[in-house]
Protein backbone atom coordinates (compact mmCIF):
# COMPACT_ATOMS: atom_id res chain seq x y z
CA UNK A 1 18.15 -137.95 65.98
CA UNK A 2 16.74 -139.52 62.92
CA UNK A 3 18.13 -142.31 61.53
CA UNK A 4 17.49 -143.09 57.88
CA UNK A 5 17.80 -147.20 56.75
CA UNK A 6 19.38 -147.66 52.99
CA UNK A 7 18.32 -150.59 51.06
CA UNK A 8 15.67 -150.36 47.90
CA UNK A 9 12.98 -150.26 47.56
CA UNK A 10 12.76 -148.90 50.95
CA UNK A 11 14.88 -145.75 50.65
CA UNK A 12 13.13 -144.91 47.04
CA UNK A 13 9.85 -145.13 49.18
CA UNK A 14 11.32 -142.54 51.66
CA UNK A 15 12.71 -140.16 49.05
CA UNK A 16 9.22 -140.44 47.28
CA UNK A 17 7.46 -139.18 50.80
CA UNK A 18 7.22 -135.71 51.38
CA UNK A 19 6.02 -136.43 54.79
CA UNK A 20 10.21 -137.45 54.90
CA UNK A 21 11.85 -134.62 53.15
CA UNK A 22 9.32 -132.70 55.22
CA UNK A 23 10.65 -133.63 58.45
CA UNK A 24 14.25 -133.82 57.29
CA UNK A 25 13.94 -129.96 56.02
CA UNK A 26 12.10 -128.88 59.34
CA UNK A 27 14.79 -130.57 61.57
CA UNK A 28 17.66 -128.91 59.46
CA UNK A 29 21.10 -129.48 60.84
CA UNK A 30 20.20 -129.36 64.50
CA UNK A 31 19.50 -132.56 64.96
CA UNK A 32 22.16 -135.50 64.55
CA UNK A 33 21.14 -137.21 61.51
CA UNK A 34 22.32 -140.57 60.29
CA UNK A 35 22.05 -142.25 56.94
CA UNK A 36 23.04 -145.61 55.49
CA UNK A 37 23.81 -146.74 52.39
CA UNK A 38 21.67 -146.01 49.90
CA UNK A 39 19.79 -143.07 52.22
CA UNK A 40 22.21 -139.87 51.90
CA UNK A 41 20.30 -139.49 48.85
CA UNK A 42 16.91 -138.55 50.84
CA UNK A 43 19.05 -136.15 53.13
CA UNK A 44 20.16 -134.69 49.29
CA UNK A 45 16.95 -134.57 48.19
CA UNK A 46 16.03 -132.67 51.31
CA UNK A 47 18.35 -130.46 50.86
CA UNK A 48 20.93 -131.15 53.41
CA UNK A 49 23.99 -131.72 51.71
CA UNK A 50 24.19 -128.84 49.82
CA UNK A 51 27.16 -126.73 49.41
CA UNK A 52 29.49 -129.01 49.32
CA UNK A 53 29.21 -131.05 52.64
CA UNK A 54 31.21 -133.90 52.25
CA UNK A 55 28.97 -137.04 52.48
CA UNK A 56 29.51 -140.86 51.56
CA UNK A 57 26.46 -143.66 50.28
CA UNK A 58 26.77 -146.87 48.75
CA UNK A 59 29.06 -146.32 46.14
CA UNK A 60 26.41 -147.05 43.56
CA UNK A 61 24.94 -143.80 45.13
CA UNK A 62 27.49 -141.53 44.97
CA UNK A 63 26.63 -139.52 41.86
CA UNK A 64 22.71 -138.81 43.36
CA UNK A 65 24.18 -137.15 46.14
CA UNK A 66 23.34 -133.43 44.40
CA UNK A 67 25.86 -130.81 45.83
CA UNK A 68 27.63 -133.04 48.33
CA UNK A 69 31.00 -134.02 48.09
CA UNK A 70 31.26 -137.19 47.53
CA UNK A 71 33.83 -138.96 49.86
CA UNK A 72 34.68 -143.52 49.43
CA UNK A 73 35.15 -143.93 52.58
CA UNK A 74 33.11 -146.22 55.00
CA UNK A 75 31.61 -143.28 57.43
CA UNK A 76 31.55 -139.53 56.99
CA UNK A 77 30.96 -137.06 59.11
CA UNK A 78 29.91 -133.88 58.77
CA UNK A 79 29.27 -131.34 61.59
CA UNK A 80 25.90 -133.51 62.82
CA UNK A 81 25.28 -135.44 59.28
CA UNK A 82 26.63 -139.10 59.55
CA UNK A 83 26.76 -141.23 56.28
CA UNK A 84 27.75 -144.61 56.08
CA UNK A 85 28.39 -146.76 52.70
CA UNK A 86 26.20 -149.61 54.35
CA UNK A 87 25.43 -151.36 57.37
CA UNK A 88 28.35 -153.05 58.41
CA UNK A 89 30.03 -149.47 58.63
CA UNK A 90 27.73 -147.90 61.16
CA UNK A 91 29.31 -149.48 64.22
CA UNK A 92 32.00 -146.74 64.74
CA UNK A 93 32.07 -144.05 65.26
CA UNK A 94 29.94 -143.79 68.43
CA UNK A 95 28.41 -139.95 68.53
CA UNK A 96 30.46 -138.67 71.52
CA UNK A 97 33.80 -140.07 70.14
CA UNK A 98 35.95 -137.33 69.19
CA UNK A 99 37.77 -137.56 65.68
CA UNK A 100 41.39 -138.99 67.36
CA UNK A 101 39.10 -142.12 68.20
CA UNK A 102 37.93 -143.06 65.06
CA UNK A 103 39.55 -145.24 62.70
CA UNK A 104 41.69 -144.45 60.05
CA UNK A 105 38.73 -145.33 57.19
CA UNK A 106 36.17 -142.55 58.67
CA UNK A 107 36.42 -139.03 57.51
CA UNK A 108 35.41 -136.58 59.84
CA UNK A 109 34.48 -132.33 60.07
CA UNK A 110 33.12 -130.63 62.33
């Protein structure tokens, strides 16, 4: 699982790596990856929300999130992509919860 922190400059810093993208292209969609505010836009960037997976960010975000579908709502997820608008949204869903557990503000596909 990797787990990508938002905030700035920090997730600028990460996007800038291409140690990051690197790894993020490598591990693909096989992996459960997580991203918080600001950070769907290094999963973007690496190429993993193409094609129109449906993704959320800090709303501030939402237009660098290059062929996702942008979703406002808190968490989003998307087969094993989780994105969260910022921290205090990460708390639920936990991974093995299935979508009838989740609360009404998440968004889920799988």
């Amino acid at each position: 699982m990797i787990v990508l922190p938002g905030g700035q400059p920090g997730t600028d810093n990460l996007n800038n790596d291409p140690a990051s993208t690197g790894c993020l292209q490598i591990s693909g969609v096989r992996q459960a990856d997580r991203a918080i505010c600001a950070a769907p836009i290094i999963l973007a960037a690496a190429g993993l929300l193409s094609s129109g997976r449906r993704a959320t960010s800090y709303p501030s975000y939402s237009t660098k999130l290059d062929g996702a579908m942008y979703e406002d709502r808190t968490v989003v997820l998307t087969g094993n992509i989780m994105t969260s608008q910022g921290p205090g949204t990460t708390i639920a869903p936990l991974p093995w919860q299935s979508s009838a557990g989740c609360p009404a503000s998440m968004s889920t596909t799988r």
